[in-house]
Protein backbone atom coordinates (compact mmCIF):
# COMPACT_ATOMS: atom_id res chain seq x y z
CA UNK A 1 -28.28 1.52 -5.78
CA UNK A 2 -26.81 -1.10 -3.44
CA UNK A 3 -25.27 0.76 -0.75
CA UNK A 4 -21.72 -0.01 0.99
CA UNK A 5 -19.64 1.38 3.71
CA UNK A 6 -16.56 1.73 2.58
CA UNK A 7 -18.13 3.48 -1.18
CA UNK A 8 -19.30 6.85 -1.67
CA UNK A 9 -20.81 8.78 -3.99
CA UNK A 10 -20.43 12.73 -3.74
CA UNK A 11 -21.51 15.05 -6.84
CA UNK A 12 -18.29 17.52 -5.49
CA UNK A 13 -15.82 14.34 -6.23
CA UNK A 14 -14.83 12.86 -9.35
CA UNK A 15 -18.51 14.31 -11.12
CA UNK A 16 -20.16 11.52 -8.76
CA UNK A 17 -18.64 8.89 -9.60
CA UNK A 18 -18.21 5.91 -6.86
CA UNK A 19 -14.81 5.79 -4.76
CA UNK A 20 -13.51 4.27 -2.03
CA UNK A 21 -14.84 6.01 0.79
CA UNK A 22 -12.21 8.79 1.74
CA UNK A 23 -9.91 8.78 -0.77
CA UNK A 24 -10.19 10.02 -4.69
CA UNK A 25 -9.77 6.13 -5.99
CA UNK A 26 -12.46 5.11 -8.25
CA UNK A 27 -14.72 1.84 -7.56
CA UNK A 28 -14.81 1.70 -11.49
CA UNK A 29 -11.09 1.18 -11.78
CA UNK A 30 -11.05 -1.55 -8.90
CA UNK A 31 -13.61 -3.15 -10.89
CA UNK A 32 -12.55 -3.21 -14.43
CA UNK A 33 -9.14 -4.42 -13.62
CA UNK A 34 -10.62 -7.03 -11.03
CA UNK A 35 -13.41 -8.29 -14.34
CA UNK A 36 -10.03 -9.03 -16.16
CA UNK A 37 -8.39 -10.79 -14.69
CA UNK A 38 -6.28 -8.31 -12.17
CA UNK A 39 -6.65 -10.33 -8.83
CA UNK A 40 -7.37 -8.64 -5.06
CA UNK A 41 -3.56 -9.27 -4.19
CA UNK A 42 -2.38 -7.02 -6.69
CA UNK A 43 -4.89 -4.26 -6.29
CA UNK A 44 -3.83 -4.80 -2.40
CA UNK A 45 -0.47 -4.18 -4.21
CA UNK A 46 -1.22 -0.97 -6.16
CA UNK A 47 -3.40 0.89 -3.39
CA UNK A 48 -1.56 -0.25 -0.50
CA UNK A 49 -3.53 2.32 1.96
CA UNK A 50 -6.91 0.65 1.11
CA UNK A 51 -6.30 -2.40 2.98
CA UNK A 52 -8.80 -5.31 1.96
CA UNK A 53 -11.80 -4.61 3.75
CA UNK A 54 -11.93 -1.29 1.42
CA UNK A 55 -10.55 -3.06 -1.80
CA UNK A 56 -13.40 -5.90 -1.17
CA UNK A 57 -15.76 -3.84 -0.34
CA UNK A 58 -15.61 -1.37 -3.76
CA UNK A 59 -15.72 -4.79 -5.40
CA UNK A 60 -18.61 -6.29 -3.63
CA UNK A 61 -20.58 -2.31 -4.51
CA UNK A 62 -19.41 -2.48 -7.90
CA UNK A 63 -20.80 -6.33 -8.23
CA UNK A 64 -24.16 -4.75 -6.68
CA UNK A 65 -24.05 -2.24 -8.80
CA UNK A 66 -23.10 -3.36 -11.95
CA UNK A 67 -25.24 -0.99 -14.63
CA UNK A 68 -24.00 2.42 -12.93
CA UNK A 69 -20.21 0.76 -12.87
CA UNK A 70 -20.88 -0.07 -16.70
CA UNK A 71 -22.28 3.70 -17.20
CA UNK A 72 -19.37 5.26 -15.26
CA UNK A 73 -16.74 3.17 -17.39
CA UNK A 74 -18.66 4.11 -20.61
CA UNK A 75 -18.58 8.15 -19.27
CA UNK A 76 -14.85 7.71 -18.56
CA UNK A 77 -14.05 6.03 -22.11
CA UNK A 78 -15.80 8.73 -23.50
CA UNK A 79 -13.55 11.07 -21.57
CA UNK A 80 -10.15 9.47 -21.59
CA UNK A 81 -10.51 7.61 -24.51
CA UNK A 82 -8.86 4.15 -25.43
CA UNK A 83 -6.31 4.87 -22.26
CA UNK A 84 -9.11 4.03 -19.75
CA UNK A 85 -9.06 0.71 -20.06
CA UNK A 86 -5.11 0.30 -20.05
CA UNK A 87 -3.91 -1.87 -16.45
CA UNK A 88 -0.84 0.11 -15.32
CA UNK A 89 2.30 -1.93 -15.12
CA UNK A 90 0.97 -4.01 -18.18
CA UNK A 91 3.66 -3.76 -21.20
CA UNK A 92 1.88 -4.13 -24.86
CA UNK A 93 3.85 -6.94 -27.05
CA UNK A 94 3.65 -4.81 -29.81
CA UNK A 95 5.64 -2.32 -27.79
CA UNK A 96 8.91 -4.26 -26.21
CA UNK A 97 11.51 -3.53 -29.57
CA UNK A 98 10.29 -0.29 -30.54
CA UNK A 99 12.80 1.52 -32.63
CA UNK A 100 14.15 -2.09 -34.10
CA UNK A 101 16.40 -2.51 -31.30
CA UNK A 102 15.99 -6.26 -30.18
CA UNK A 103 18.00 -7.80 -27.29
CA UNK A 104 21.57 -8.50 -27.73
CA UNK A 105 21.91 -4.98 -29.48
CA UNK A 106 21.22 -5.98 -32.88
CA UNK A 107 18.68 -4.18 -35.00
CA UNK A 108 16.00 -4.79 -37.36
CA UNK A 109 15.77 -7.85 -38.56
């Protein structure tokens, strides 16, 4: 394992999985979002008290790192299910007229 300062890995936090060194965020998230797409400006956004040196940081470990990130994503899958790899904020198409309501406050149709 690639070592990083800002990432550690404690067996009493999160089951020993990676996180930003002193806080409960998990490298794995970081990564997954960043690998699709989700740039550093918006995680910046959604974990304002990281700042970038942490943010870049998890990514560069996770980068390193990439078969334990893969295992910990597969061990959270397993865990959460399907929901692990939603991006918060994200709306599904599918989703936006639920009900039949579409805009202009006519239904079905």
């Amino acid at each position: 394992m690639v070592h990083h300062p800002h990432v550690e890995v404690r067996e009493d936090l999160l089951s020993g999985s990676p996180v930003v060194r002193g806080t409960r965020v998990p490298v794995r998230r970081l990564w997954s979002w960043h690998r699709r797409g989700i740039t550093v400006e918006t995680l910046l956004k959604r974990y304002p008290q990281l700042g970038p040196a942490r943010v870049l940081s998890a990514l560069a470990f996770a980068y390193d790192n990439e078969p334990l990130m893969a295992a910990d994503l597969a061990r959270e899958r397993v865990l959460v299910g399907p929901a692990a790899d939603d991006i918060p904020g994200v709306m599904k198409q599918e989703n936006l007229f639920a009900g039949g309501n579409k805009p202009g406050g006519k239904a079905g149709g």
